[in-house]
Protein backbone atom coordinates (compact mmCIF):
# COMPACT_ATOMS: atom_id res chain seq x y z
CA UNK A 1 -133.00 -141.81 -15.75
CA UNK A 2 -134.48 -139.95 -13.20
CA UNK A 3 -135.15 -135.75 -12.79
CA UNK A 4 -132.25 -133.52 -12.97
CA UNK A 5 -132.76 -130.19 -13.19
CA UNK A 6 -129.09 -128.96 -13.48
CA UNK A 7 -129.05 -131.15 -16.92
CA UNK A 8 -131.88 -130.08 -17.27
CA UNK A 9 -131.02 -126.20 -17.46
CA UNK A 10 -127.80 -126.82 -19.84
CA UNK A 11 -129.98 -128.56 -22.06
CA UNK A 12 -132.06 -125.23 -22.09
CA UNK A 13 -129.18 -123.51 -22.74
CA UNK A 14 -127.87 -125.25 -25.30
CA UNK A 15 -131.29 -124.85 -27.46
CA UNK A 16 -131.69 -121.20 -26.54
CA UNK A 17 -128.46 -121.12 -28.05
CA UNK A 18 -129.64 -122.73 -31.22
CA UNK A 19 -132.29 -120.47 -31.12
CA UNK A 20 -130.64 -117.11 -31.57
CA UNK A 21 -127.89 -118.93 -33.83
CA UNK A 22 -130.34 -119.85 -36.88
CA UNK A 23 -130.19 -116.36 -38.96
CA UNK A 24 -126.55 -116.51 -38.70
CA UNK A 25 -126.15 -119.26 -42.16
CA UNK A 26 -128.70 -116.68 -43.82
CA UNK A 27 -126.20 -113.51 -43.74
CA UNK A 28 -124.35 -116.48 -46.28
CA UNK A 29 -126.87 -116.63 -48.84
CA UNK A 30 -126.41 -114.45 -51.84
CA UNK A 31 -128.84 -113.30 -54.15
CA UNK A 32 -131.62 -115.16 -53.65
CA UNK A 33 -135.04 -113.43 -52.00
CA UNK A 34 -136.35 -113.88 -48.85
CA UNK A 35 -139.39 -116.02 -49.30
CA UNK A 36 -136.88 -118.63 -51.55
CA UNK A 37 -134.33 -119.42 -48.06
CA UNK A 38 -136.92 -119.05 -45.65
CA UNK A 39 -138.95 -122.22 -47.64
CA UNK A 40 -136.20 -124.28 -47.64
CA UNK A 41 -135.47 -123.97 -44.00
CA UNK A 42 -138.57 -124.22 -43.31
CA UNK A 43 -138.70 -127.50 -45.21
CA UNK A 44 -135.62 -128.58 -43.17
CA UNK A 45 -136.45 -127.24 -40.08
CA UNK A 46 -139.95 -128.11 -39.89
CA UNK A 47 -140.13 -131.13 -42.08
CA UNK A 48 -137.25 -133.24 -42.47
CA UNK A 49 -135.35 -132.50 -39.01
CA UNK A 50 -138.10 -133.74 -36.61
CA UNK A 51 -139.29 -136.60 -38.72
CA UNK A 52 -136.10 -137.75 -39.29
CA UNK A 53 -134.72 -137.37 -35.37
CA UNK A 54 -137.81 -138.88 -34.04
CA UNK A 55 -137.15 -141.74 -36.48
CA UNK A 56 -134.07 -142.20 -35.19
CA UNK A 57 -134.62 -141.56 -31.04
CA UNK A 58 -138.20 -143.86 -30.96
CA UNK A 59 -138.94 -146.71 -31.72
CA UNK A 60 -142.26 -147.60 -33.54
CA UNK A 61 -143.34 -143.95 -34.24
CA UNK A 62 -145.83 -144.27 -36.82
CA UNK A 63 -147.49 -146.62 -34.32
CA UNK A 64 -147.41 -144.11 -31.77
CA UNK A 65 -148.54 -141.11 -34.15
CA UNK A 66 -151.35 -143.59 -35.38
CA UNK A 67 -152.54 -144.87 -31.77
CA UNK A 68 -152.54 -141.54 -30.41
CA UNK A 69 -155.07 -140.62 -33.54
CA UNK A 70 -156.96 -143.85 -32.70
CA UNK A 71 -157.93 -143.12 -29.29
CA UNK A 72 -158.27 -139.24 -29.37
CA UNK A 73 -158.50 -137.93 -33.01
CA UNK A 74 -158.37 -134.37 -31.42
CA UNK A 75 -155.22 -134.71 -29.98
CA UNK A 76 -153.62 -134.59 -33.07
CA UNK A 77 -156.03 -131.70 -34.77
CA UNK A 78 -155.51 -129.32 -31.90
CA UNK A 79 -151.46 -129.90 -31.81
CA UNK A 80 -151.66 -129.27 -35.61
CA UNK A 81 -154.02 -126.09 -34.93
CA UNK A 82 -151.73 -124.28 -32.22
CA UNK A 83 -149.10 -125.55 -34.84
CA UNK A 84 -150.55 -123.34 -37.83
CA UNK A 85 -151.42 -120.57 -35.11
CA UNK A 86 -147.57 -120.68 -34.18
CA UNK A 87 -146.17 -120.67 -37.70
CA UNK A 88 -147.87 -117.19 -37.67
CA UNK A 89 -145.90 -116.01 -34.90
CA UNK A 90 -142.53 -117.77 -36.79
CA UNK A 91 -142.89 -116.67 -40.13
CA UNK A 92 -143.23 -113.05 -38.77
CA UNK A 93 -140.51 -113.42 -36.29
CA UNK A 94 -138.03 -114.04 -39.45
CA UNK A 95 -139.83 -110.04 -40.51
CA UNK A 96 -138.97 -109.00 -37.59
CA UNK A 97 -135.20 -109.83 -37.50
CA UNK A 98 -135.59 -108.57 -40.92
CA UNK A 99 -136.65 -105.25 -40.00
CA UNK A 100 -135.15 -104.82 -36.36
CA UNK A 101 -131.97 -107.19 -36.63
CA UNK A 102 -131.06 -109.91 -34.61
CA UNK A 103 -130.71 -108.09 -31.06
CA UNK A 104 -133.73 -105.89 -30.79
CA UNK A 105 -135.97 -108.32 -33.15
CA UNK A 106 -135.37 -111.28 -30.35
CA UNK A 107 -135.37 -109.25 -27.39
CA UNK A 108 -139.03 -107.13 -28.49
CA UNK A 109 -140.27 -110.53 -29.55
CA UNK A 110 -139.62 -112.94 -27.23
CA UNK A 111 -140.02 -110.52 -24.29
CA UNK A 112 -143.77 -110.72 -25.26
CA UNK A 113 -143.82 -113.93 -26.38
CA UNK A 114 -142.46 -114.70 -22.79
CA UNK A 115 -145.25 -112.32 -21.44
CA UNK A 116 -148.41 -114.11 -23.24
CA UNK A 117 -146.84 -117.46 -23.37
CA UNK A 118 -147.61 -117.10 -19.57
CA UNK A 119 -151.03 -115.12 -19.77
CA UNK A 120 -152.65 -116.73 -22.46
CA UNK A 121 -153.14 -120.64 -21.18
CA UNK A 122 -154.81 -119.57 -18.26
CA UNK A 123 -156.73 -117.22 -19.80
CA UNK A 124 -157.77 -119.63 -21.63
CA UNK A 125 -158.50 -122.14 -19.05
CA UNK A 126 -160.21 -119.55 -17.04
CA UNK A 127 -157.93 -119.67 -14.03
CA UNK A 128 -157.17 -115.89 -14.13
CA UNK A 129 -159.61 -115.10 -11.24
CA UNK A 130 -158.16 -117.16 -8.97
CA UNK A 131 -154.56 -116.21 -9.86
CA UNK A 132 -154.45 -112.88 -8.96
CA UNK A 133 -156.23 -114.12 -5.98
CA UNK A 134 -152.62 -115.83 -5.26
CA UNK A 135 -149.05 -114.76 -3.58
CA UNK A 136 -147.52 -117.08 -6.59
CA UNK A 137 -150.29 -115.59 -9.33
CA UNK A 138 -149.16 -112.00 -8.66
CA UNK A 139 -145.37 -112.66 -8.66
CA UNK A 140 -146.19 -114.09 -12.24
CA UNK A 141 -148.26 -110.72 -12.96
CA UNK A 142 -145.25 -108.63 -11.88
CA UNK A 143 -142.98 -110.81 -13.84
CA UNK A 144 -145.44 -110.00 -16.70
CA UNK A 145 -145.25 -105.87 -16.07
CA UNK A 146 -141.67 -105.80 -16.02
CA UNK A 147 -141.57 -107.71 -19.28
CA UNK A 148 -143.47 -105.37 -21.04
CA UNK A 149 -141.54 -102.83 -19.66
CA UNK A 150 -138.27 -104.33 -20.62
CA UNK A 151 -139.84 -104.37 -24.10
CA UNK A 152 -141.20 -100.76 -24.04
CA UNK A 153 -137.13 -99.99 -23.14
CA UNK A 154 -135.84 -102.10 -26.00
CA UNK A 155 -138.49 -100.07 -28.01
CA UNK A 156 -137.14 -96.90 -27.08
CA UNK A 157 -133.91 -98.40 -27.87
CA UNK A 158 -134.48 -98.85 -31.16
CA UNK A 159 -135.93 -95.99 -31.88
CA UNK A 160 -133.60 -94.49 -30.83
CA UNK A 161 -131.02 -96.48 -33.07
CA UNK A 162 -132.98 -95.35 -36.26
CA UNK A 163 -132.14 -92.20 -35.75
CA UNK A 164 -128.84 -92.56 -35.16
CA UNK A 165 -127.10 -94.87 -37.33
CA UNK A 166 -126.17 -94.33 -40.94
CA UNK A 167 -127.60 -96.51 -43.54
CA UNK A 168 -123.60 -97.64 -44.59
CA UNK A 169 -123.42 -98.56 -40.96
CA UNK A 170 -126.81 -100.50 -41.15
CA UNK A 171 -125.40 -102.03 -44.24
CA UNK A 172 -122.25 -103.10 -42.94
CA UNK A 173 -124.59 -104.67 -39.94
CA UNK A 174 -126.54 -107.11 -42.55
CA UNK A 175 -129.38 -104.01 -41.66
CA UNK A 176 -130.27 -102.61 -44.85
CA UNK A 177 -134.13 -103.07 -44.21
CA UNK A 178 -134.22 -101.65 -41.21
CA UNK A 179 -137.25 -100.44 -40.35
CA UNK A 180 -138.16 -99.43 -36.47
CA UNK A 181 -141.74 -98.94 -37.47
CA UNK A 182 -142.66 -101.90 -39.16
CA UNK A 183 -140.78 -103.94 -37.27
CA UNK A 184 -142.03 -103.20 -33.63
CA UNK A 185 -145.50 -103.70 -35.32
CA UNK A 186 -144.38 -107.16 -36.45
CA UNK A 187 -142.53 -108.13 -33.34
CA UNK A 188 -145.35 -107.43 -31.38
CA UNK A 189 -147.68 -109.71 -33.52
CA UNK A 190 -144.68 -112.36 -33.79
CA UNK A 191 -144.85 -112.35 -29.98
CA UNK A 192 -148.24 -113.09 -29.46
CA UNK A 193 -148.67 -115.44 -32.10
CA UNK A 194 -145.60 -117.63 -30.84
CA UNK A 195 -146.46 -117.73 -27.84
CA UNK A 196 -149.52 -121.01 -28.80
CA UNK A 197 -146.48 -123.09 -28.86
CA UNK A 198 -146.72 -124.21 -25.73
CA UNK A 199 -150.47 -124.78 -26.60
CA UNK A 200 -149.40 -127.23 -29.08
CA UNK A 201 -147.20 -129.13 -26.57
CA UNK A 202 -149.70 -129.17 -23.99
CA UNK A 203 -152.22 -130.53 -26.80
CA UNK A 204 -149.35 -133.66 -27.81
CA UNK A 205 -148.85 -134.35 -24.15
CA UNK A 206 -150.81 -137.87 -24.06
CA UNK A 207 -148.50 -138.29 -27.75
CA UNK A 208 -145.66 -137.84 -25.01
CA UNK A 209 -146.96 -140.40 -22.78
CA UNK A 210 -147.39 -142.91 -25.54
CA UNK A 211 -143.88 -142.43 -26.61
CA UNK A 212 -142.25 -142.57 -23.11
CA UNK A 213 -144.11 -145.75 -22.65
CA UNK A 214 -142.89 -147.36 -26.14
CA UNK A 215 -138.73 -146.04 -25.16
CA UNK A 216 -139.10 -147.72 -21.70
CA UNK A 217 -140.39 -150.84 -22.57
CA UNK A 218 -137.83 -150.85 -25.15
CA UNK A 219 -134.27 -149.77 -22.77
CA UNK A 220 -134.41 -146.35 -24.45
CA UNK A 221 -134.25 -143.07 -22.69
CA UNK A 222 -137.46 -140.99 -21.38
CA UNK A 223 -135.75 -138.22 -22.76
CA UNK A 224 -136.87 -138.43 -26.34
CA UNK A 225 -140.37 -138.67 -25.08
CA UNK A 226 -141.27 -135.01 -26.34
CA UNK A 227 -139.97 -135.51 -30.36
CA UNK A 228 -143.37 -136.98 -31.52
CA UNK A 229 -145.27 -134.15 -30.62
CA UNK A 230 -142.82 -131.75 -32.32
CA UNK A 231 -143.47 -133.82 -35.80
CA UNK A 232 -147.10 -132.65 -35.15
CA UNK A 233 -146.81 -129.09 -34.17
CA UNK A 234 -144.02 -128.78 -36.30
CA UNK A 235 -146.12 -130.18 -39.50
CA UNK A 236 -148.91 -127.33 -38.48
CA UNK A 237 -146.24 -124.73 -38.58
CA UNK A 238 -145.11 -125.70 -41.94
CA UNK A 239 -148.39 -125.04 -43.42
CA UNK A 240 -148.71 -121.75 -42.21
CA UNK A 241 -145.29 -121.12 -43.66
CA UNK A 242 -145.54 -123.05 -47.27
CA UNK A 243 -148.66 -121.56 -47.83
CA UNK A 244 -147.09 -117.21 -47.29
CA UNK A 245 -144.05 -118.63 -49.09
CA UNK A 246 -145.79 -120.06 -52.53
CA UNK A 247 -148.04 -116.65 -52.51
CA UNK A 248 -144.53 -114.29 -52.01
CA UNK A 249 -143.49 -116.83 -54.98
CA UNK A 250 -145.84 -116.60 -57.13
CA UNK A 251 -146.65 -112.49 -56.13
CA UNK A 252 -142.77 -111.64 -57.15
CA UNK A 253 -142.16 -113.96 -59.65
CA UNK A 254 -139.30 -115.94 -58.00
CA UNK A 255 -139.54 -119.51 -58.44
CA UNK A 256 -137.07 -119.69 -61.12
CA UNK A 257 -134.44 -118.95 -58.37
CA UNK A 258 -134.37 -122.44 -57.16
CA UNK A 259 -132.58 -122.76 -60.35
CA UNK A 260 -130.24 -119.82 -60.54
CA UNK A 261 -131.60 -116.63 -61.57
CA UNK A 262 -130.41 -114.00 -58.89
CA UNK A 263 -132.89 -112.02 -56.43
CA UNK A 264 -132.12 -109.84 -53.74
CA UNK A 265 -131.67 -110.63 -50.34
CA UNK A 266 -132.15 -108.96 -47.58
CA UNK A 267 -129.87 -109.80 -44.99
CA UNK A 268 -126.57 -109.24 -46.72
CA UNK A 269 -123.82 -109.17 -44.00
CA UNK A 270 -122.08 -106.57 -46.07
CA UNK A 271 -122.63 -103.88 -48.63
CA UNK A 272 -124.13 -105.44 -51.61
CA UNK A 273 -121.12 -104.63 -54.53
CA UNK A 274 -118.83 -105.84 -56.46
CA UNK A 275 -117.82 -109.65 -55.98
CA UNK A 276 -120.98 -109.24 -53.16
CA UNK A 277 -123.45 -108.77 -55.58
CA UNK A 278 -122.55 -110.22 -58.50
CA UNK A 279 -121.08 -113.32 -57.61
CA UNK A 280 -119.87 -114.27 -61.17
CA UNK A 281 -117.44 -116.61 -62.49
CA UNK A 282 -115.40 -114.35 -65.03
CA UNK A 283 -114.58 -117.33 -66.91
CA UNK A 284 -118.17 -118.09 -67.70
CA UNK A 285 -120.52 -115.67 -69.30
CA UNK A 286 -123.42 -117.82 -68.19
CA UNK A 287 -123.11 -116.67 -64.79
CA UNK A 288 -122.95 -112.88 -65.47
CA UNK A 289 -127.04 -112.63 -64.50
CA UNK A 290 -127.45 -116.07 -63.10
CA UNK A 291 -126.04 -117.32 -59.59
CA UNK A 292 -122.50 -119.65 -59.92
CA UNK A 293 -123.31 -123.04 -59.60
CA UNK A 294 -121.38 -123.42 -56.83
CA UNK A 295 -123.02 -120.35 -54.87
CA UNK A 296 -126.55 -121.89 -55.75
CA UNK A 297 -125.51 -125.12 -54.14
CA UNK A 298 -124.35 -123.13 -51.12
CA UNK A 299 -127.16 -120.82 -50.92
CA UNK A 300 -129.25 -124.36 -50.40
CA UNK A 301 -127.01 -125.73 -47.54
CA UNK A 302 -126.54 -122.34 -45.98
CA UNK A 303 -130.90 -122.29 -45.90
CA UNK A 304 -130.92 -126.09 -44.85
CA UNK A 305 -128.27 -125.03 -42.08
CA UNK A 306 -130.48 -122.73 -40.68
CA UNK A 307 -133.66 -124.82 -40.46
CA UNK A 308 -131.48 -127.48 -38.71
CA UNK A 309 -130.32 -125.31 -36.01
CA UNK A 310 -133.77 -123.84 -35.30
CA UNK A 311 -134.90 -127.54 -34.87
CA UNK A 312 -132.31 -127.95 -32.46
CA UNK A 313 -133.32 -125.64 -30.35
CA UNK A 314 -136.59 -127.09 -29.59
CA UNK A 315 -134.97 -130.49 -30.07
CA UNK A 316 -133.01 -129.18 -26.79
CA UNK A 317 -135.90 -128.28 -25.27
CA UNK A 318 -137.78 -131.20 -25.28
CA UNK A 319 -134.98 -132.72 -23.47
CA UNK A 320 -134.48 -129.99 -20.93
CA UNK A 321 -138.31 -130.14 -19.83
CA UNK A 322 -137.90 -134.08 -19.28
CA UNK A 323 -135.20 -133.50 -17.16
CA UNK A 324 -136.64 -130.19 -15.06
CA UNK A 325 -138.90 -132.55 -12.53
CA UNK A 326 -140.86 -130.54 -9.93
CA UNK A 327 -139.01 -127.55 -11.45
CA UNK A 328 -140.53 -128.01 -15.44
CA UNK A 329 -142.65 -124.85 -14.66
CA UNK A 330 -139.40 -122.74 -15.24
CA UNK A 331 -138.59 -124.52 -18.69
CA UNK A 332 -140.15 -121.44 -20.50
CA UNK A 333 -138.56 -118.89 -18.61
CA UNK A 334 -135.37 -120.01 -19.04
CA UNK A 335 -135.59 -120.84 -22.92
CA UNK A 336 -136.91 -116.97 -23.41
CA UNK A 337 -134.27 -116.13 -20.79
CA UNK A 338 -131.52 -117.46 -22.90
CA UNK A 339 -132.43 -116.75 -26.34
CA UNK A 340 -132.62 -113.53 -25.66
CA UNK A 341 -129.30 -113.45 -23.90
CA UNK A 342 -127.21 -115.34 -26.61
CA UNK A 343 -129.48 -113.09 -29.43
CA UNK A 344 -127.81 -110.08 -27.63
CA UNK A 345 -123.94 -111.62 -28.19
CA UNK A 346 -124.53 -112.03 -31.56
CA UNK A 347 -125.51 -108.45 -31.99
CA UNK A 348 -122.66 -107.36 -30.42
CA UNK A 349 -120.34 -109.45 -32.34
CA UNK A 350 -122.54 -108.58 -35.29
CA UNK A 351 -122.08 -104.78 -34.80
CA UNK A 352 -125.78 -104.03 -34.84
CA UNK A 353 -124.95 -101.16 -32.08
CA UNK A 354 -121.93 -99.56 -33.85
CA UNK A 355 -122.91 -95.70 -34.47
CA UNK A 356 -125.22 -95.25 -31.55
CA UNK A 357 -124.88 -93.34 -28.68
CA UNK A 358 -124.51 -93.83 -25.11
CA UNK A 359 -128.17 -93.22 -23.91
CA UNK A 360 -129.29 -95.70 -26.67
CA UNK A 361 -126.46 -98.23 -25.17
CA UNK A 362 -127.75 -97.89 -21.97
CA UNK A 363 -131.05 -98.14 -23.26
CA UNK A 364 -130.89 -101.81 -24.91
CA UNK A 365 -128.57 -103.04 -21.40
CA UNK A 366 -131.31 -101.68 -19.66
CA UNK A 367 -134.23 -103.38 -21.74
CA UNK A 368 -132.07 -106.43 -21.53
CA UNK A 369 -131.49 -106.51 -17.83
CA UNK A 370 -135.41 -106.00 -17.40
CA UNK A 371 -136.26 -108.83 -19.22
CA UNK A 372 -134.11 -111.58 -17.84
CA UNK A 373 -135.45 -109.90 -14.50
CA UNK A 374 -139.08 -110.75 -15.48
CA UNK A 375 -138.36 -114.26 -16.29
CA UNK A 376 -136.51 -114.90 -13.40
CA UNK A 377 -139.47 -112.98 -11.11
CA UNK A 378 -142.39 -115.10 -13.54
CA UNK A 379 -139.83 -118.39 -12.84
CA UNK A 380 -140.17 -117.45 -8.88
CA UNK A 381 -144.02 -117.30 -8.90
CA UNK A 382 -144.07 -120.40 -10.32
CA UNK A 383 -141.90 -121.79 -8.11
CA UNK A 384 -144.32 -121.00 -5.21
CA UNK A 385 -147.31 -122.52 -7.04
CA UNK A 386 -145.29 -126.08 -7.69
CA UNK A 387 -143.18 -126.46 -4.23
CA UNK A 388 -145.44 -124.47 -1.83
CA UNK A 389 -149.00 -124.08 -3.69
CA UNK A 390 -149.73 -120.58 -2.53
């Protein structure tokens, strides 16, 4: 199968989707802490999903993941490295939806994770001379400046918002830790930190081309030729995350909720009381300060739910940039782009706005709108530099 970009862009969609769906199965989970669910999605999401999907989608994948070791050892050590670097940027991204909810928390983070996801590699490749030295390099610049601007709105936004809504409302909103302060400081790091993903792909890419060659010669698709290299980012990611999660474990003395004994969690989608809270069988006094059997078993599907669906979105992804051609310079742009559009549905549907007023409405449409405007302005410089090379 050949290039086609308008497959190519639904798959996109369909991942940013994923993307901004994964906290929903949290606002499930009751009475267990945050560093308990976020280690089993993580195990799901960054362990068991891409392992197991590659396993399935190509053939001969320990081969591949072996050969690509054999001829360039540092291949796989700098995928893993932008992998750990990344799992920085994800393990405070979950803070930040923690603190700022789902809207604001993906718009603030993203919008700079857009932003340096563009700056940093050539930065880093020491191209940034020459860029601003061209038409498409300063379109991407602009693009840049209006994203941070679009995040400096959403900012003001949610200040805004703290001062405005009543904790019951934040409550009802699955907000009770919200926290403009910390979070912004979070979401800012989150941002920047997320933003070496694309590092770690570029770092797989001759895993890629091992794997496309090992589907063709077999009558497979090109289109899984991306999956290997998310094993090996993905694996670096975990680390980062395992490694926060067992010190949070052992800090608050949690571990002994894998088995039942309640905790608190944070992103309640309701006022924690009654039935909420509690969650005991009235028939059994066992459960009266442990979690019912049946809610523990939940709790762990609801947790392995949400790892899935991240995967999926970068699952997605993979796909969509195989299928982009001479347009795969926009696949960033229009993953930010549409994460941070579906993010914003959900926090409608979600309520996270309820209680605020108009200016602070218009504030967050207005951060919004500026946003999609700098990916589609960053997508346009691009553009140039692939089709006309100016």
């Amino acid at each position: 199968m050949g290039p086609n970009p308008f497959l190519g862009v639904i798959f996109h969609w369909i991942g940013g989707f994923a993307s901004a769906t994964n906290f929903i199965p949290f606002r499930g989970i009751k009475r267990w802490s945050w560093e308990i669910y976020w280690l089993i999605q993580g195990i799901a999401a960054w362990l068991i999903a891409p392992t197991l999907l590659a396993s399935i989608f190509v053939p001969h994948l320990s081969t591949i993941l072996h050969t690509a070791y054999q001829q360039d050892p540092t291949t796989i050590y700098y995928a893993l490295l932008w992998g750990v670097l990344w799992g920085v940027g994800g393990l405070t991204f979950g803070l930040a939806i923690r603190y700022l909810g789902i809207a604001l928390g993906y718009a603030i983070a993203l919008g700079l994770c857009a932003a340096f996801g563009t700056l940093i590699p050539p930065i880093f490749h020491g191209q940034m001379s020459s860029i601003v030295h061209q038409t498409s390099g300063q379109f991407i610049l602009l693009g840049v400046a209006v994203c941070v601007l679009g995040v400096a709105v959403n900012g003001a936004a949610g200040y805004s918002k703290e001062n405005e809504v009543t904790p019951e409302e934040k409550a009802e909103a699955g907000e009770t830790d919200f926290n403009f302060g910390k979070g912004i400081a979070v979401a800012v790091f989150a941002g920047i930190m997320s933003s070496f993903f694309a590092f770690g792909l570029d770092a797989g890419a001759p895993i890629a081309k091992l794997a496309k060659a090992e589907l063709l010669a077999d009558n497979r698709l090109d289109l899984w030729q991306n999956l290997p290299v998310l094993i090996v980012v993905l694996w670096g990611g975990f680390v980062t995350n395992f490694v926060w999660s067992v010190v949070l474990i052992l800090k608050n003395g949690t571990v002994r909720q894998f088995i039942g004994e309640p905790g608190l969690n944070p992103m309640r989608a309701s006022v924690a009381s009654g039935h909420t809270l509690v969650d005991f069988d009235p028939l059994d006094a066992s459960t009266y300060d442990r979690v019912a059997p049946k809610t523990l078993i939940a709790n762990y599907i609801f947790a392995a739910m949400a790892g899935v669906i991240w995967y999926f979105q970068f699952f997605f992804y993979s796909m969509g940039q195989t299928k982009m051609g001479k347009y795969d310079f926009s696949s960033w742009t229009l993953h930010m782009a549409s994460i941070i559009i579906f993010a914003t549905l959900w926090g409608l549907f979600l309520k996270e706005w309820r209680g605020t007023s108009r200016r602070t409405k218009v504030l967050v449409t207005a951060g919004l709108s500026l946003l999609i405007l700098s990916t589609v302005i960053v997508g346009y410089g691009n553009y140039l530099k692939a089709v006309f090379n100016k």
